[in-house]
N, C-alpha and C. Protein backbone atom coordinates (compact mmCIF):
# COMPACT_ATOMS: atom_id res chain seq x y z
N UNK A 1 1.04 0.25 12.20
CA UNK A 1 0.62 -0.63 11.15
C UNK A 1 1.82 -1.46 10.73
N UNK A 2 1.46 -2.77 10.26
CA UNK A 2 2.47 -3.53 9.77
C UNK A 2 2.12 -3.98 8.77
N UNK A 3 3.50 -3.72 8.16
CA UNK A 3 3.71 -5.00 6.42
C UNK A 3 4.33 -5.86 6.32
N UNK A 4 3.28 -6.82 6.12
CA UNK A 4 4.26 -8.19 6.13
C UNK A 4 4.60 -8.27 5.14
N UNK A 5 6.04 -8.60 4.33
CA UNK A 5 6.39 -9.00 2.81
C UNK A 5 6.86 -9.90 2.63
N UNK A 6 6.43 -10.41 1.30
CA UNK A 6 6.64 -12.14 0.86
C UNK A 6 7.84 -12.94 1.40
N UNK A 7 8.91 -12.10 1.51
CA UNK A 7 10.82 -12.88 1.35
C UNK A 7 10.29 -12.80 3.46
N UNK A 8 9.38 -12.47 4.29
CA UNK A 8 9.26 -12.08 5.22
C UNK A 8 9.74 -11.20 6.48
N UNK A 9 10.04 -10.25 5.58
CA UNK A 9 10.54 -8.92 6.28
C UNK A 9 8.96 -8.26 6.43
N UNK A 10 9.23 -7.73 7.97
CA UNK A 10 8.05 -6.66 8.23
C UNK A 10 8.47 -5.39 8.57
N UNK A 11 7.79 -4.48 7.96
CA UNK A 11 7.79 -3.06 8.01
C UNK A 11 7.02 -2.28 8.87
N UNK A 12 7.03 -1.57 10.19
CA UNK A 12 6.05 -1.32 11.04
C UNK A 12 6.04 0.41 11.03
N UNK A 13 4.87 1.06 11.06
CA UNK A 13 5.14 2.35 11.23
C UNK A 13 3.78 2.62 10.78
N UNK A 14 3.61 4.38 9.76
CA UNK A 14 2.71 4.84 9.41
C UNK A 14 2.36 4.12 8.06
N UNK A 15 1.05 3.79 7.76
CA UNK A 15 1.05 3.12 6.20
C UNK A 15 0.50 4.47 5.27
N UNK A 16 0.65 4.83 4.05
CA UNK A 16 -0.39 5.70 3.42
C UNK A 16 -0.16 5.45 2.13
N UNK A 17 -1.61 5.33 1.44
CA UNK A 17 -2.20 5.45 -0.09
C UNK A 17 -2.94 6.26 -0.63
N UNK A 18 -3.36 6.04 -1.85
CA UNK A 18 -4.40 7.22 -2.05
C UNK A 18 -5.43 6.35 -2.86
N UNK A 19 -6.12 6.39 -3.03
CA UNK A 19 -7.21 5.61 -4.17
C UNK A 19 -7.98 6.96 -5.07
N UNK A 20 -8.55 6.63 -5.95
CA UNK A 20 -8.88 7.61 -7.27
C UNK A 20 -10.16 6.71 -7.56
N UNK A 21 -11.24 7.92 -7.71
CA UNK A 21 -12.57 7.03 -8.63
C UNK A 21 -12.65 7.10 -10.10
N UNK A 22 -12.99 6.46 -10.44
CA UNK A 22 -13.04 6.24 -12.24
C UNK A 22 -13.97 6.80 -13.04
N UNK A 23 -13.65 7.71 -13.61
CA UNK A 23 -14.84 8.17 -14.87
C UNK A 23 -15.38 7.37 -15.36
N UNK A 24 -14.67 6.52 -16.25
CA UNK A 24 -15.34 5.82 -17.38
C UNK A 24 -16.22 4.52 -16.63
N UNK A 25 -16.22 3.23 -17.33
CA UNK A 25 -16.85 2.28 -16.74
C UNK A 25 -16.14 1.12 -16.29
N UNK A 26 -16.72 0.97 -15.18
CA UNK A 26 -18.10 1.17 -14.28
C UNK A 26 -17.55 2.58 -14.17
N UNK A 27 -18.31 3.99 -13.69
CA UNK A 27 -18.25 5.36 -13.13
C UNK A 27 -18.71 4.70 -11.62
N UNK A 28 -17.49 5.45 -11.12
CA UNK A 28 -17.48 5.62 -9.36
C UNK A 28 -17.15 4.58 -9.05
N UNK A 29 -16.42 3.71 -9.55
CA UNK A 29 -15.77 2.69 -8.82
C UNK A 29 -14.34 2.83 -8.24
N UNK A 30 -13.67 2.45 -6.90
CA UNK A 30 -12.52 2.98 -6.58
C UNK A 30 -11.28 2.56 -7.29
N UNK A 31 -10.54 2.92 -7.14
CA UNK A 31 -9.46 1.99 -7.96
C UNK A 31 -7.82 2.53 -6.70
N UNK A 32 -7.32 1.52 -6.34
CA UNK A 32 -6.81 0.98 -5.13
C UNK A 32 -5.30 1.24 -6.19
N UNK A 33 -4.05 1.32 -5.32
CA UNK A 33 -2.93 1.64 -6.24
C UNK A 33 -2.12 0.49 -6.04
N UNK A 34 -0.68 0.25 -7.10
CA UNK A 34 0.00 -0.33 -7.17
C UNK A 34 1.19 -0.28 -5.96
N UNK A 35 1.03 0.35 -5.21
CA UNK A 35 2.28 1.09 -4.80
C UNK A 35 1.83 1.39 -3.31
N UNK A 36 2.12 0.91 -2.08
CA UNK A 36 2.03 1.95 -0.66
C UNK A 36 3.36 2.39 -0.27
N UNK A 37 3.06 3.18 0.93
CA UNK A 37 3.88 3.62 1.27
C UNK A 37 4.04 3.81 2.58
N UNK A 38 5.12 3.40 3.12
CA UNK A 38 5.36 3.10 4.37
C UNK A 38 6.21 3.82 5.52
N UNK A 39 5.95 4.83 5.99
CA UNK A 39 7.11 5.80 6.79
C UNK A 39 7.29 5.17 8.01
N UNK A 40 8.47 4.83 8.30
CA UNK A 40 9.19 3.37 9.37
C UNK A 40 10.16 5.01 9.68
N UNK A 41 9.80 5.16 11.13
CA UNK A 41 10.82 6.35 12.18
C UNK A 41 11.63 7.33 10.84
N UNK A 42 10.66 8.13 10.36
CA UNK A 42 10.79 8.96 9.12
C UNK A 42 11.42 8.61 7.93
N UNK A 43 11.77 7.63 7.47
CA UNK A 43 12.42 7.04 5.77
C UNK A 43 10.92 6.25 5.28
N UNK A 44 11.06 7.01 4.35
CA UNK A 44 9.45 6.40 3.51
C UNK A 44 10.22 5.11 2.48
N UNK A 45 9.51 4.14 2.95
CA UNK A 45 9.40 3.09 1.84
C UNK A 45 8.42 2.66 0.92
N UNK A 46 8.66 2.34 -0.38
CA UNK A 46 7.92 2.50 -1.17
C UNK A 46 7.47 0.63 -1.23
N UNK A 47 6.46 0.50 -1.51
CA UNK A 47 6.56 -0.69 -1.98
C UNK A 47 5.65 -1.87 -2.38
N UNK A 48 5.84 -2.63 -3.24
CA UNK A 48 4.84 -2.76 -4.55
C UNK A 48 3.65 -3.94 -3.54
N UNK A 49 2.46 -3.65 -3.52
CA UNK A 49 1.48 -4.46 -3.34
C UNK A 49 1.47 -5.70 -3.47
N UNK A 50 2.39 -6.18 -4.62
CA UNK A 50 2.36 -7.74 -4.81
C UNK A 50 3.37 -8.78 -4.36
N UNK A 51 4.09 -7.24 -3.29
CA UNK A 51 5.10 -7.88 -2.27
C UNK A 51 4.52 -8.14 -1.51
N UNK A 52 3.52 -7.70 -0.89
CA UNK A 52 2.57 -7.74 0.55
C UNK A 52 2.50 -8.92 0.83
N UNK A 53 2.75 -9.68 1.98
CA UNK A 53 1.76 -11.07 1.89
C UNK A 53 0.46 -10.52 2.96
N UNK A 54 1.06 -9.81 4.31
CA UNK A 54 -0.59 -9.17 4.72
C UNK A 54 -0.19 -8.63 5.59
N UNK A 55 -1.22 -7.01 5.74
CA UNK A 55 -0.81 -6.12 6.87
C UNK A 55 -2.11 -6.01 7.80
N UNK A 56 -1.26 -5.81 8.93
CA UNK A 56 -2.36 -5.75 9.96
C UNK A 56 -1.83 -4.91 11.43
């Protein structure tokens, strides 16, 4: 998987998130995180979503 980020550095490796459903309202809607995480040949990088420009 790759991350492309805004300044255009890409990050290639394993991607992982977690998402959480919502009690209140709407109930059962997903809610997607601020934050992935990226393990590039075992060093996990952290890093904020609104760096992303797009992974694929």
């Amino acid at each position: 998987m790759s991350v492309n980020l805004l300044g255009g550095q890409t990050l290639t490796g394993t991607l992982a998130y977690a998402t959480t459903t919502t009690d209140g309202w709407p109930a059962g809607m997903t809610s997607f995180p601020d934050v992935l995480t990226v393990n590039v040949s075992t060093k996990l990088h952290t890093v904020r979503v609104d760096h992303v420009s797009s992974i694929g």
